[in-house]
PDB file of N, CA and C in Angstrom:
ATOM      1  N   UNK A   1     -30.191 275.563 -23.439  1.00  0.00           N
ATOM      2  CA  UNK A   1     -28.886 274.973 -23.731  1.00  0.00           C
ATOM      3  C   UNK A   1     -27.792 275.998 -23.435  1.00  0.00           C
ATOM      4  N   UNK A   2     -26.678 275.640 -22.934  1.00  0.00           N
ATOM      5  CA  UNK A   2     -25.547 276.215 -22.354  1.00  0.00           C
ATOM      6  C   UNK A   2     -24.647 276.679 -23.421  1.00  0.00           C
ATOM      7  N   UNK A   3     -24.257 278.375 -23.816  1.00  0.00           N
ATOM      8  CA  UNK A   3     -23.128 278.465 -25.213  1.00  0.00           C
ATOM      9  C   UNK A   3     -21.783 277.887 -24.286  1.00  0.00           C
ATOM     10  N   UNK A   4     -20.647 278.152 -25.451  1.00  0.00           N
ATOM     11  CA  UNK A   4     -19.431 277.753 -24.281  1.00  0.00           C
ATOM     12  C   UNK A   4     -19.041 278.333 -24.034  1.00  0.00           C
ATOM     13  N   UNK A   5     -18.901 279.841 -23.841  1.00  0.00           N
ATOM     14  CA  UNK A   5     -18.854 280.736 -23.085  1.00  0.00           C
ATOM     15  C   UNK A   5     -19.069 280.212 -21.200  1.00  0.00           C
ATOM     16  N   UNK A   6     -20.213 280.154 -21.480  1.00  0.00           N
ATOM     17  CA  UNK A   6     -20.697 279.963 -19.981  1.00  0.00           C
ATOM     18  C   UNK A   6     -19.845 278.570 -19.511  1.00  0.00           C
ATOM     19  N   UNK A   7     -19.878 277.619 -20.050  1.00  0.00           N
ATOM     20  CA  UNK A   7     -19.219 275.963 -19.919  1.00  0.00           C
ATOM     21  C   UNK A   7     -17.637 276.858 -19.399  1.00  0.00           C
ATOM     22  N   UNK A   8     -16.698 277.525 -20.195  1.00  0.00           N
ATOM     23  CA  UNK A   8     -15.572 277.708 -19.553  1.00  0.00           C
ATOM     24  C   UNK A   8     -15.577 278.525 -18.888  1.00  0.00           C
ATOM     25  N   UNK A   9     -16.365 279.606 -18.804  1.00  0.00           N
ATOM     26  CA  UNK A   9     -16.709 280.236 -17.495  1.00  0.00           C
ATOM     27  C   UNK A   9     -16.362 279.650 -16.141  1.00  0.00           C
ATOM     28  N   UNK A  10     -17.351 279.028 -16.123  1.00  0.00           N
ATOM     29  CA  UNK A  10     -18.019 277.837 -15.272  1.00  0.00           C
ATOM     30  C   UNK A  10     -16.476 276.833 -15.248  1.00  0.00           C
ATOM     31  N   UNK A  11     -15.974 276.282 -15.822  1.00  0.00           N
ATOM     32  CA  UNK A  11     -14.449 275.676 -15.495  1.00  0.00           C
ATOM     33  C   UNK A  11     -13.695 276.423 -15.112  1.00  0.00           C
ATOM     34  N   UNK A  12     -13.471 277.479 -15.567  1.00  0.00           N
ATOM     35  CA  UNK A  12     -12.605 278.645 -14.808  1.00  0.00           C
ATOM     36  C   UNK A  12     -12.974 278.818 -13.673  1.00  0.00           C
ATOM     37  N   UNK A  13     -13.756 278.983 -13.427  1.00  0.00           N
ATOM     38  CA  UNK A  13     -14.008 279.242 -12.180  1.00  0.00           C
ATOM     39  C   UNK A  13     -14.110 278.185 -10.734  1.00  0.00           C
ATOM     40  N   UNK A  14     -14.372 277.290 -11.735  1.00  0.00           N
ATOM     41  CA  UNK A  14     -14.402 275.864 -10.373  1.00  0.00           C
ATOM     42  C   UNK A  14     -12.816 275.567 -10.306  1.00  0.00           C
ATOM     43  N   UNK A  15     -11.899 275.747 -11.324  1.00  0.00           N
ATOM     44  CA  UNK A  15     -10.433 275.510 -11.379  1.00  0.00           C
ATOM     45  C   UNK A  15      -9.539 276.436 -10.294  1.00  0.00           C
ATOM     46  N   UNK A  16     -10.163 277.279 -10.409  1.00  0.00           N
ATOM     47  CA  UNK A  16      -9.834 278.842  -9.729  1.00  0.00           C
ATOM     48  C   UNK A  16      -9.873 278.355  -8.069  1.00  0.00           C
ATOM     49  N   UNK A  17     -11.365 277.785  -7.962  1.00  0.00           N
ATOM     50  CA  UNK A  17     -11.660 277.614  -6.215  1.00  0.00           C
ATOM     51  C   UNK A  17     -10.894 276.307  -5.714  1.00  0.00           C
ATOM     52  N   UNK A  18     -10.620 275.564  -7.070  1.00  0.00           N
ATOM     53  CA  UNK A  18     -10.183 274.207  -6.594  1.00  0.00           C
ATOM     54  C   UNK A  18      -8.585 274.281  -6.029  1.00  0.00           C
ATOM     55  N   UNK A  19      -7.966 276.043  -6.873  1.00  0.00           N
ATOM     56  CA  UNK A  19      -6.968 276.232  -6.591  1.00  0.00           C
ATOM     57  C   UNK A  19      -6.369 276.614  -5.196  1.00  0.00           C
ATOM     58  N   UNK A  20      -7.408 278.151  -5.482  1.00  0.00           N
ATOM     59  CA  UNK A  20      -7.553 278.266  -3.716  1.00  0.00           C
ATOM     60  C   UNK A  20      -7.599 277.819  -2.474  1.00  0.00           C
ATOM     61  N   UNK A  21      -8.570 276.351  -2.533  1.00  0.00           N
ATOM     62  CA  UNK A  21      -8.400 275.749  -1.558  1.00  0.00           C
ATOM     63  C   UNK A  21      -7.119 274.885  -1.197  1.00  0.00           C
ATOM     64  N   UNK A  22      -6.614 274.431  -2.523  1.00  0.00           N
ATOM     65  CA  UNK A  22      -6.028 273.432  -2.312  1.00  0.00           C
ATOM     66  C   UNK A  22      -4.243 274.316  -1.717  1.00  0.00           C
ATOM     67  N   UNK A  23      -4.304 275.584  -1.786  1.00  0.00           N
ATOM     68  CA  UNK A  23      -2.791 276.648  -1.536  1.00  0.00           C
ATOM     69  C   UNK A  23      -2.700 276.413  -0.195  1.00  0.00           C
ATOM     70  N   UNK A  24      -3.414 276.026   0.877  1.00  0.00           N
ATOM     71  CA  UNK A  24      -3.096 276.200   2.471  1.00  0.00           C
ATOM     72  C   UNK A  24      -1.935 274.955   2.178  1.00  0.00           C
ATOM     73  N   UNK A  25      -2.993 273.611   2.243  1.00  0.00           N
ATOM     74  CA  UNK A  25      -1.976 272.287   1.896  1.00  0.00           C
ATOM     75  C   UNK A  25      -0.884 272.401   1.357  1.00  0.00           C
ATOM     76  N   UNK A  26      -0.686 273.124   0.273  1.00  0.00           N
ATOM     77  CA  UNK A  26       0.873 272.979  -0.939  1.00  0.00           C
ATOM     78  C   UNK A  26       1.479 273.651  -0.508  1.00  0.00           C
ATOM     79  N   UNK A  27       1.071 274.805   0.713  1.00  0.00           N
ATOM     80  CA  UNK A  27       2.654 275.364   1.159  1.00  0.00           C
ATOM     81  C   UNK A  27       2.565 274.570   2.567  1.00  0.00           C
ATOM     82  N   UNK A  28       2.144 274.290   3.116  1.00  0.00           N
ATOM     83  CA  UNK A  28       2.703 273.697   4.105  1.00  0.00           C
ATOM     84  C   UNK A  28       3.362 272.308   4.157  1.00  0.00           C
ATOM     85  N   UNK A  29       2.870 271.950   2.931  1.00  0.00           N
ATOM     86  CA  UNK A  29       3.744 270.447   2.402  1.00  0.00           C
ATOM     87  C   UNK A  29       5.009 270.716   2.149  1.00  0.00           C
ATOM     88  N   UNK A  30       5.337 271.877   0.992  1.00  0.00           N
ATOM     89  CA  UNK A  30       6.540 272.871   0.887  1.00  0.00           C
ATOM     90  C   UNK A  30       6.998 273.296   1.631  1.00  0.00           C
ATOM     91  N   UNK A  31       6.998 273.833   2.750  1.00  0.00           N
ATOM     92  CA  UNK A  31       7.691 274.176   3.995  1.00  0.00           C
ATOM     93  C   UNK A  31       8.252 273.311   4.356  1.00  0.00           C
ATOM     94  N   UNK A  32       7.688 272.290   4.972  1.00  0.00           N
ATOM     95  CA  UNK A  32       7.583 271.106   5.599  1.00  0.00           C
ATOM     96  C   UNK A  32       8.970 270.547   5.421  1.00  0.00           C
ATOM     97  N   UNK A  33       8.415 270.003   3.611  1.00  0.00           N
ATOM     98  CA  UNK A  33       9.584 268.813   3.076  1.00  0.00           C
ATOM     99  C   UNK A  33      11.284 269.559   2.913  1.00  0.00           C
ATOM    100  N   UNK A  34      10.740 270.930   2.603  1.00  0.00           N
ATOM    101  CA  UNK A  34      12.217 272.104   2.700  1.00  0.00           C
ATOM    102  C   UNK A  34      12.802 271.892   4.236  1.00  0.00           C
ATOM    103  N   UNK A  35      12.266 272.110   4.665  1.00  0.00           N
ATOM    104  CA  UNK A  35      12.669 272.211   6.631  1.00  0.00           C
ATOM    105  C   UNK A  35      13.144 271.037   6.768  1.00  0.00           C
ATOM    106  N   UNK A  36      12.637 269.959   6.698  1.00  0.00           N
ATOM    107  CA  UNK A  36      13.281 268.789   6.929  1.00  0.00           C
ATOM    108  C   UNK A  36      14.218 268.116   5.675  1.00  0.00           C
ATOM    109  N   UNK A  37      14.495 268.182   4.755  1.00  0.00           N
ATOM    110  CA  UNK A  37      15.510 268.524   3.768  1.00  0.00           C
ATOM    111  C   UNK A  37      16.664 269.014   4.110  1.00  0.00           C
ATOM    112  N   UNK A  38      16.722 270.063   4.734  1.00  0.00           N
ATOM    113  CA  UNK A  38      17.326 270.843   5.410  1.00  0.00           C
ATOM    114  C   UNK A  38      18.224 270.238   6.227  1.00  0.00           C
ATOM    115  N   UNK A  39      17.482 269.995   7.148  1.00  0.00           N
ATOM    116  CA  UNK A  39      18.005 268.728   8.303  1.00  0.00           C
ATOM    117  C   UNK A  39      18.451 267.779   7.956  1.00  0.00           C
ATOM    118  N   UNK A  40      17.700 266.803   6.978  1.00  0.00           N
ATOM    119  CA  UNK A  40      18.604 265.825   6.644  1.00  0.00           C
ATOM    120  C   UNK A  40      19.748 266.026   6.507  1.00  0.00           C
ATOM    121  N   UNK A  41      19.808 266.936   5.239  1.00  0.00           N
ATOM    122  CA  UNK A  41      21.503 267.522   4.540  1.00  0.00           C
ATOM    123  C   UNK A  41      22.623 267.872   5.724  1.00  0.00           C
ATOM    124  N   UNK A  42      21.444 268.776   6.946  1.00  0.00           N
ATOM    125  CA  UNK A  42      22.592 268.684   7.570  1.00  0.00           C
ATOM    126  C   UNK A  42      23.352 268.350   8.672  1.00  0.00           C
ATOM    127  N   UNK A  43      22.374 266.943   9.068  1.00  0.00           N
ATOM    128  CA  UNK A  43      22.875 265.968   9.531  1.00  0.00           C
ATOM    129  C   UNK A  43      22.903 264.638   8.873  1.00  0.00           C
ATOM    130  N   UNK A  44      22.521 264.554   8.177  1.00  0.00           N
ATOM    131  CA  UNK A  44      23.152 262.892   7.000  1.00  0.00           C
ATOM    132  C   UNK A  44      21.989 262.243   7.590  1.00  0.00           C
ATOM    133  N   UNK A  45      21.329 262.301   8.368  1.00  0.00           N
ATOM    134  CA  UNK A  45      19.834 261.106   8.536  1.00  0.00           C
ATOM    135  C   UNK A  45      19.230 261.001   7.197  1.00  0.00           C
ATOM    136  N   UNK A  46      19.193 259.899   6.870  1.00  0.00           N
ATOM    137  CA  UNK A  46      18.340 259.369   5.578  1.00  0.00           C
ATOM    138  C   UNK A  46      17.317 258.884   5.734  1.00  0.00           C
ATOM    139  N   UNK A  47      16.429 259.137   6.971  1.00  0.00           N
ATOM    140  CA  UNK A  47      15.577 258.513   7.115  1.00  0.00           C
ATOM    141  C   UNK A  47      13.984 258.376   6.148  1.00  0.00           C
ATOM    142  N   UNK A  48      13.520 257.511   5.363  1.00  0.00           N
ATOM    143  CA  UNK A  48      12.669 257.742   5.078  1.00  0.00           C
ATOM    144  C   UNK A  48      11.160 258.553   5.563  1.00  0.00           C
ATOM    145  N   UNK A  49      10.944 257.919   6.638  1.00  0.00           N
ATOM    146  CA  UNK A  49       9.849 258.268   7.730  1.00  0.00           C
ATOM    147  C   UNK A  49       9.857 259.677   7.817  1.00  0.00           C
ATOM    148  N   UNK A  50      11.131 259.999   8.149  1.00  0.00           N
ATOM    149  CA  UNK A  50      11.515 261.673   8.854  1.00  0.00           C
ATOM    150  C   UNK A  50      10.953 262.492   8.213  1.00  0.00           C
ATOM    151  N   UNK A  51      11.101 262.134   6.958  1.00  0.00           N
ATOM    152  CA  UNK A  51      10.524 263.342   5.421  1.00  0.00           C
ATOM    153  C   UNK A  51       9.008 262.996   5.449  1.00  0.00           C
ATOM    154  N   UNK A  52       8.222 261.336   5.557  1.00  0.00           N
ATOM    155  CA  UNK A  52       6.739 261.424   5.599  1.00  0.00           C
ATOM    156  C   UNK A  52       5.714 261.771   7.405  1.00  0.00           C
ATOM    157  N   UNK A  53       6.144 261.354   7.767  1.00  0.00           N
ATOM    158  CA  UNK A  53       5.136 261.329   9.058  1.00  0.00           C
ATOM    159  C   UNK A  53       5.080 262.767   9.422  1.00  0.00           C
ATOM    160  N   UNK A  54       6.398 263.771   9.691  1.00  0.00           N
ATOM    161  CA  UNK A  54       6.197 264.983   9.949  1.00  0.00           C
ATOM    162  C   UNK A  54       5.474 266.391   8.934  1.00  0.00           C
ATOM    163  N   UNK A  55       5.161 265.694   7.783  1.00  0.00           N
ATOM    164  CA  UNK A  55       4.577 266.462   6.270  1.00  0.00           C
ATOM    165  C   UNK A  55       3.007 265.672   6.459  1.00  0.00           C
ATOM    166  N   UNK A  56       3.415 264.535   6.761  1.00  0.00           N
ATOM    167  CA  UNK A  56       1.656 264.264   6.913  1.00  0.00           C
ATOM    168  C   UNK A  56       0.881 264.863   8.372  1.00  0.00           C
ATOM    169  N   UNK A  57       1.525 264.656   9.177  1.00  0.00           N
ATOM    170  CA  UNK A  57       0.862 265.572  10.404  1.00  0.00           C
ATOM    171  C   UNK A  57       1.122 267.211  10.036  1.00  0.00           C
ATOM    172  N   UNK A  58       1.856 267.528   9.128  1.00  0.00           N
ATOM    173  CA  UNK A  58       1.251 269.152   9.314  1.00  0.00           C
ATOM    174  C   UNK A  58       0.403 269.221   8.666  1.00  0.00           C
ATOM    175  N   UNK A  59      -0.056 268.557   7.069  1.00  0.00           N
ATOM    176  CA  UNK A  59      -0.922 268.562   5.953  1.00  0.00           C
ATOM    177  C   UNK A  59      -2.239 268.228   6.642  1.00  0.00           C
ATOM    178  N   UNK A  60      -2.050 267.187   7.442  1.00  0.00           N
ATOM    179  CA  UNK A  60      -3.719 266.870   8.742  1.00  0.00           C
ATOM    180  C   UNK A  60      -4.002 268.045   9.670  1.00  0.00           C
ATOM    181  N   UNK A  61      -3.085 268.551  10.249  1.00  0.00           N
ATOM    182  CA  UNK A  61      -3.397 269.974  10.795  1.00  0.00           C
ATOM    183  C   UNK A  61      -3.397 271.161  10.158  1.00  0.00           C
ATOM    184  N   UNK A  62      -2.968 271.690   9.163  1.00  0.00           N
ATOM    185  CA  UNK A  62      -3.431 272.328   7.998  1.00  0.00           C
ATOM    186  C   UNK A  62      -4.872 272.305   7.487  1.00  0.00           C
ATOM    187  N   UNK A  63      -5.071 271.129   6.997  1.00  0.00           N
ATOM    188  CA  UNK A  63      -6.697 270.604   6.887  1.00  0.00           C
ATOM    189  C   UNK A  63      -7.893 270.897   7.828  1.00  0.00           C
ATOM    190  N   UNK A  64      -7.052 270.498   9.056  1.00  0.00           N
ATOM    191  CA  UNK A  64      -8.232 270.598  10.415  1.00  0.00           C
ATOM    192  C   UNK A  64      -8.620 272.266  10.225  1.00  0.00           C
ATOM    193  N   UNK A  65      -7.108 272.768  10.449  1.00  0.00           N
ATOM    194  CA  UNK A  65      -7.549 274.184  10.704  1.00  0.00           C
ATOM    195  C   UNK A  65      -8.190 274.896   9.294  1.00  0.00           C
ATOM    196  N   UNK A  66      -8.500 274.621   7.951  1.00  0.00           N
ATOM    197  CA  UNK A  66      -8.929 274.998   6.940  1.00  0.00           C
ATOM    198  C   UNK A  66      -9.658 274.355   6.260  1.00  0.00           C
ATOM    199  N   UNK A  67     -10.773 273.561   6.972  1.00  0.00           N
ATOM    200  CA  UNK A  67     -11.532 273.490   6.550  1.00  0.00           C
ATOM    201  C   UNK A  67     -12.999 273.674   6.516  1.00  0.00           C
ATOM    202  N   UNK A  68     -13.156 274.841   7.298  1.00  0.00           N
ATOM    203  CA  UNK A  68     -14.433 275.655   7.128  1.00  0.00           C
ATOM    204  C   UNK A  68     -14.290 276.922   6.350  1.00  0.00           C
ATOM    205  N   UNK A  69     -12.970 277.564   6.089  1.00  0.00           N
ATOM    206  CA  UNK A  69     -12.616 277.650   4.607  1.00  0.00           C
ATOM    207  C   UNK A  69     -13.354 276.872   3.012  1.00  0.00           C
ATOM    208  N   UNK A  70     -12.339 275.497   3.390  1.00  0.00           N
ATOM    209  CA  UNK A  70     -12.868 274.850   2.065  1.00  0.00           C
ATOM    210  C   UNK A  70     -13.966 274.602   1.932  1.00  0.00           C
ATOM    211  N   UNK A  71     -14.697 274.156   2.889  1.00  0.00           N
ATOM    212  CA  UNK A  71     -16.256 274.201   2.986  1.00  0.00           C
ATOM    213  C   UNK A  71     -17.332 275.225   2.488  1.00  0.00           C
ATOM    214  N   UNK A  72     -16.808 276.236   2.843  1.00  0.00           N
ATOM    215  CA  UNK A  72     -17.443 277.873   2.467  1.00  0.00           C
ATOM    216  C   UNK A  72     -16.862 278.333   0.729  1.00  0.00           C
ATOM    217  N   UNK A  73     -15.957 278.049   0.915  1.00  0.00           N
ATOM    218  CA  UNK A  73     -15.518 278.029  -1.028  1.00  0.00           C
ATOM    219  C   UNK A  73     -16.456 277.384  -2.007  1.00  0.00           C
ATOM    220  N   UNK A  74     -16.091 275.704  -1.331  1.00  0.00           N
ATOM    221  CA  UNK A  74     -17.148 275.202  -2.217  1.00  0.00           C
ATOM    222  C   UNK A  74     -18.422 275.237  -2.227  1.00  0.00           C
ATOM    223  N   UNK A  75     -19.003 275.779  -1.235  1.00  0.00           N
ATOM    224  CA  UNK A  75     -20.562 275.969  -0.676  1.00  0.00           C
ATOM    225  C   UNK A  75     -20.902 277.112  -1.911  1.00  0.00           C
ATOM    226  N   UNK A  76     -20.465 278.026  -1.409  1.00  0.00           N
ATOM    227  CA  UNK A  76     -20.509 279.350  -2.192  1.00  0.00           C
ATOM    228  C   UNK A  76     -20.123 279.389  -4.016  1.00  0.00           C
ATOM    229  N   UNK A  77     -19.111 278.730  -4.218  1.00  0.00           N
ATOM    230  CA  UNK A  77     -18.763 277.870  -5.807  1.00  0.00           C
ATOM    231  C   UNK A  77     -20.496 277.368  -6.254  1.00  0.00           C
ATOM    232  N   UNK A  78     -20.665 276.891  -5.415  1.00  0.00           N
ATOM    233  CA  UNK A  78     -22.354 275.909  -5.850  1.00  0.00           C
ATOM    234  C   UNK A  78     -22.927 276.464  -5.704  1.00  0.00           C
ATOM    235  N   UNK A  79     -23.299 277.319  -4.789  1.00  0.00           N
ATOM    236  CA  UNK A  79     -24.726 278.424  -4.479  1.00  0.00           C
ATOM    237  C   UNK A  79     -24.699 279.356  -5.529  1.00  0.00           C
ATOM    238  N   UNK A  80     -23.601 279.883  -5.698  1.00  0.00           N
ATOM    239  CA  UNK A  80     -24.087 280.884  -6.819  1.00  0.00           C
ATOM    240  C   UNK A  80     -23.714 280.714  -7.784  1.00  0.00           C
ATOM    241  N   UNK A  81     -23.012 279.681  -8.810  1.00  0.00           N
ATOM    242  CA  UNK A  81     -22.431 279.407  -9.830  1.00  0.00           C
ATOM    243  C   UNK A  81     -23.105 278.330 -10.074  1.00  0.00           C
ATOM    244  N   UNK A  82     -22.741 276.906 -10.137  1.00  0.00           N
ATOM    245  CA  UNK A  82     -23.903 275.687 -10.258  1.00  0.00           C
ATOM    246  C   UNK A  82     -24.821 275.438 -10.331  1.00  0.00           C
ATOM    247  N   UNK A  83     -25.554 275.595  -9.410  1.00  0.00           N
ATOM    248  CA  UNK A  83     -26.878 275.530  -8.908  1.00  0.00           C
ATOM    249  C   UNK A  83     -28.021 276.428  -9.878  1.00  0.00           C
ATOM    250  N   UNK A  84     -27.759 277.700  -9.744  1.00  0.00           N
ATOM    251  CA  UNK A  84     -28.315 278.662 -10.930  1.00  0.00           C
ATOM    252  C   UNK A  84     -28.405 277.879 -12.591  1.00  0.00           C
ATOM    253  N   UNK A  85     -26.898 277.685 -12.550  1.00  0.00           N
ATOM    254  CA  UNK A  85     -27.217 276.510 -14.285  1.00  0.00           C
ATOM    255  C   UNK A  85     -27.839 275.440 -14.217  1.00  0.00           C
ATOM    256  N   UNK A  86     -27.853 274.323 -13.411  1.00  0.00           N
ATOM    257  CA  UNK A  86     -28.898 273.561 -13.396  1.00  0.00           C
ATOM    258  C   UNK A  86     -30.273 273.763 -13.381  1.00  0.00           C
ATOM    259  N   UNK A  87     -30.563 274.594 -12.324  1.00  0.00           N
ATOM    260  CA  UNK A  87     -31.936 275.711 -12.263  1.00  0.00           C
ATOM    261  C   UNK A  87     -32.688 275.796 -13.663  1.00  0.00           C
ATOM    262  N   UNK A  88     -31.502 276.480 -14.417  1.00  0.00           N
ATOM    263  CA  UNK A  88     -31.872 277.123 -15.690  1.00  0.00           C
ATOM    264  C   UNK A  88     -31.643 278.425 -15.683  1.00  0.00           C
ATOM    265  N   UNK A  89     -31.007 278.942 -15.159  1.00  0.00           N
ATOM    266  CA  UNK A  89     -30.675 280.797 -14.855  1.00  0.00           C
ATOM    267  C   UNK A  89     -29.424 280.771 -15.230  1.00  0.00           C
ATOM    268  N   UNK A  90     -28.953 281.116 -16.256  1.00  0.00           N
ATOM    269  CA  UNK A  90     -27.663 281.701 -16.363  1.00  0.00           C
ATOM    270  C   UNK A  90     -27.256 283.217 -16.123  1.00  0.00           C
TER     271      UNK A  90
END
């Protein structure tokens, strides 16, 4: 049986990788919506679209390019953290 020690361990630490991965995406969404913000303000286009389609194609190319990253995070999160507690090895 697991103390809770190990249980928040073990959340800390999956919170931690879930963070990591997820930092490529949140600044380039942040860039993104700033940069074109930007533009709007300072040309008066209100366009809805303008602010989504160009934040979703960088967030898809962001992704493309990082995700054998996220792959290897979470691989490695499970190989040596998870997997061992299910096992029975803490």
């Amino acid at each position: 049986m697991l103390n809770e020690g190990v249980f928040f361990d073990t959340m800390r630490q999956g919170l931690w990788v879930a963070v990591s991965i997820s930092i490529p995406i949140l600044t380039v969404a942040l860039v993104t919506g700033l940069v074109i913000g930007l533009f709007q303000a300072l040309t008066s286009i209100q366009e809805m679209t303008l602010t989504f389609v160009p934040k979703l194609a960088a967030i898809v190319i962001v992704f493309w390019l990082s995700m054998g990253f996220m792959t290897q995070s979470l691989v490695s999160f499970f190989d040596g953290h998870i997997i061992p507690l299910i096992v029975g090895g803490s």
